[in-house]
Protein backbone atom coordinates (compact mmCIF):
# COMPACT_ATOMS: atom_id res chain seq x y z
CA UNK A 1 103.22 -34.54 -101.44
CA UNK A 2 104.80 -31.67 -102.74
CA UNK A 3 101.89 -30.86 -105.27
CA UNK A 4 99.44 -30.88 -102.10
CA UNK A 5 101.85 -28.51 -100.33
CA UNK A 6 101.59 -26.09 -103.07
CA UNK A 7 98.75 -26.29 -103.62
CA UNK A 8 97.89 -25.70 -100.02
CA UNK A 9 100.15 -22.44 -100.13
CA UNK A 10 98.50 -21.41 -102.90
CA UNK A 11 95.04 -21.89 -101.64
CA UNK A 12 96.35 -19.58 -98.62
CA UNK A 13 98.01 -16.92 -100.38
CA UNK A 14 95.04 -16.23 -102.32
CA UNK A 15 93.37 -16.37 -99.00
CA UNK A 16 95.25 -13.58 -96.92
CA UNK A 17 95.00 -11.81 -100.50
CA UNK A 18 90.86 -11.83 -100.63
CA UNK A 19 91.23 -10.75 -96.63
CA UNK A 20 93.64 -7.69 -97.13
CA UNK A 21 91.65 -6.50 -100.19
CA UNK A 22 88.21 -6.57 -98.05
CA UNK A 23 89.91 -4.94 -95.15
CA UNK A 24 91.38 -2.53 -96.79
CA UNK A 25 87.87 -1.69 -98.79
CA UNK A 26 86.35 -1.72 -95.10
CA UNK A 27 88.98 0.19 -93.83
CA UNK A 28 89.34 2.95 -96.59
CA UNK A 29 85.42 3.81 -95.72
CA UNK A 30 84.10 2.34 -98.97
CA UNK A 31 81.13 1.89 -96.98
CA UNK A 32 81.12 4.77 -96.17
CA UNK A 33 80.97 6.73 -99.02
CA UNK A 34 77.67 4.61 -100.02
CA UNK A 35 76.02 5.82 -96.75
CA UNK A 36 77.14 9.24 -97.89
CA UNK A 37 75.55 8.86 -101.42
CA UNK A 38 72.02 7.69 -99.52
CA UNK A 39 72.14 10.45 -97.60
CA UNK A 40 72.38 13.54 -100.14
CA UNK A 41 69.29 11.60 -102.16
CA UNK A 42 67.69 11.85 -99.13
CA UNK A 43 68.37 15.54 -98.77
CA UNK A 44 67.53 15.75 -102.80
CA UNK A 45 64.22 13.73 -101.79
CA UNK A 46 63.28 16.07 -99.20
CA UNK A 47 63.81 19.25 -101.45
CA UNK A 48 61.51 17.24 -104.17
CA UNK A 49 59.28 16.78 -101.20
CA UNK A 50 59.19 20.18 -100.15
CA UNK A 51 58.63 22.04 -103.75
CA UNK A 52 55.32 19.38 -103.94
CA UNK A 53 54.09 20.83 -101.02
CA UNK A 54 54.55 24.11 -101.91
CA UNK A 55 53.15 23.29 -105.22
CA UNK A 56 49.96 21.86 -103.81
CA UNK A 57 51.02 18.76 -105.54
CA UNK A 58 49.34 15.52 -104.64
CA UNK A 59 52.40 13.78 -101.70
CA UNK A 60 52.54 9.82 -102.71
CA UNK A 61 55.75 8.23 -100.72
CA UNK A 62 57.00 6.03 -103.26
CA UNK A 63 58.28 9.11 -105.02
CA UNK A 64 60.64 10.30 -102.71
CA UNK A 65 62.26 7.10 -101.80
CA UNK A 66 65.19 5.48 -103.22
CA UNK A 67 64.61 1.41 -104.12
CA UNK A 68 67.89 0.39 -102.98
CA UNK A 69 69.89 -2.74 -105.38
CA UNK A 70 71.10 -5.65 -103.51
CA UNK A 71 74.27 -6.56 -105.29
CA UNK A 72 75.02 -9.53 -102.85
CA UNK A 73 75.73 -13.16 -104.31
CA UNK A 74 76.64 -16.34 -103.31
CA UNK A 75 80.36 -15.44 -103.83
CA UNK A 76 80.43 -12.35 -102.02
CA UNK A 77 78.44 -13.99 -98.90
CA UNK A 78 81.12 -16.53 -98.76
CA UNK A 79 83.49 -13.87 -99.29
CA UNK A 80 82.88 -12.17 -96.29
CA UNK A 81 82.15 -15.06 -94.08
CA UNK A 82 86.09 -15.98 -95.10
CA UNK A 83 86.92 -12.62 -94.27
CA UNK A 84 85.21 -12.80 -91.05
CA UNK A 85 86.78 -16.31 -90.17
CA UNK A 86 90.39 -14.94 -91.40
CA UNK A 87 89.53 -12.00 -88.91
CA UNK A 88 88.77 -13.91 -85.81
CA UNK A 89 91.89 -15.92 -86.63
CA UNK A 90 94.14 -13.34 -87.02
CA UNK A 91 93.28 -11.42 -84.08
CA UNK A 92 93.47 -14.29 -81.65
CA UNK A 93 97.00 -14.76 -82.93
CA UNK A 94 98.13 -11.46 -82.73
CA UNK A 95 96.83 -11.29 -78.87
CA UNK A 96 98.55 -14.53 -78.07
CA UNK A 97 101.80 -12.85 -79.79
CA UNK A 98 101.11 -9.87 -77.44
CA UNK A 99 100.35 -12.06 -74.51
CA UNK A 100 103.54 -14.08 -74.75
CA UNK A 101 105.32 -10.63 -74.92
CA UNK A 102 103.91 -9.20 -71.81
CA UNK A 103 104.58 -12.77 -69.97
CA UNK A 104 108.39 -12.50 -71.79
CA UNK A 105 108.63 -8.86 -70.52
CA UNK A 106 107.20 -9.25 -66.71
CA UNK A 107 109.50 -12.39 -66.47
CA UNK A 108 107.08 -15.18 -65.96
């Protein structure tokens, strides 16, 4: 029984571990800073775009846009469904926490 249990603790500490390291990504803007990136090649695209016409050039769309790599995998999918799941479960303990306060504090 007590190799289940630790196991089980482990199994949750790495858990909270893969949650606070995707929150804190999603928090720091991580995200962000990829939207950022797509939008100065757009701006670069649309300077390309504009010297063409200028140039007379021949305008063929496929130049100016960015093929974008999808990096997702099996293991990040499940990754963020975890996350997600961890998420729900964390904030309908934290409001029960806060709801037991307020009933605490107004006496009922």
């Amino acid at each position: 029984m007590k190799k289940f249990n630790r196991i089980w603790e482990f199994f949750l500490v790495v858990m909270v571990i893969l949650f606070l390291v995707i929150y804190i990504g999603q928090g720091t803007g991580y995200y962000q800073v990829g939207e950022n990136r797509k939008a100065t090649l757009t701006s670069d695209a649309i300077k390309r775009f504009e010297d063409d016409v200028k140039e007379g050039k021949d305008i063929i769309a496929s130049n100016y846009l960015v093929k974008e790599k999808n990096y997702n995998n099996n293991i990040s999918i499940m990754g963020m469904k975890i996350s997600e799941i961890i998420e729900k479960g964390f904030n309908k303990f934290i409001n029960f926490i806060f709801k037991e306060l307020e009933n605490v504090v107004k006496g009922k």
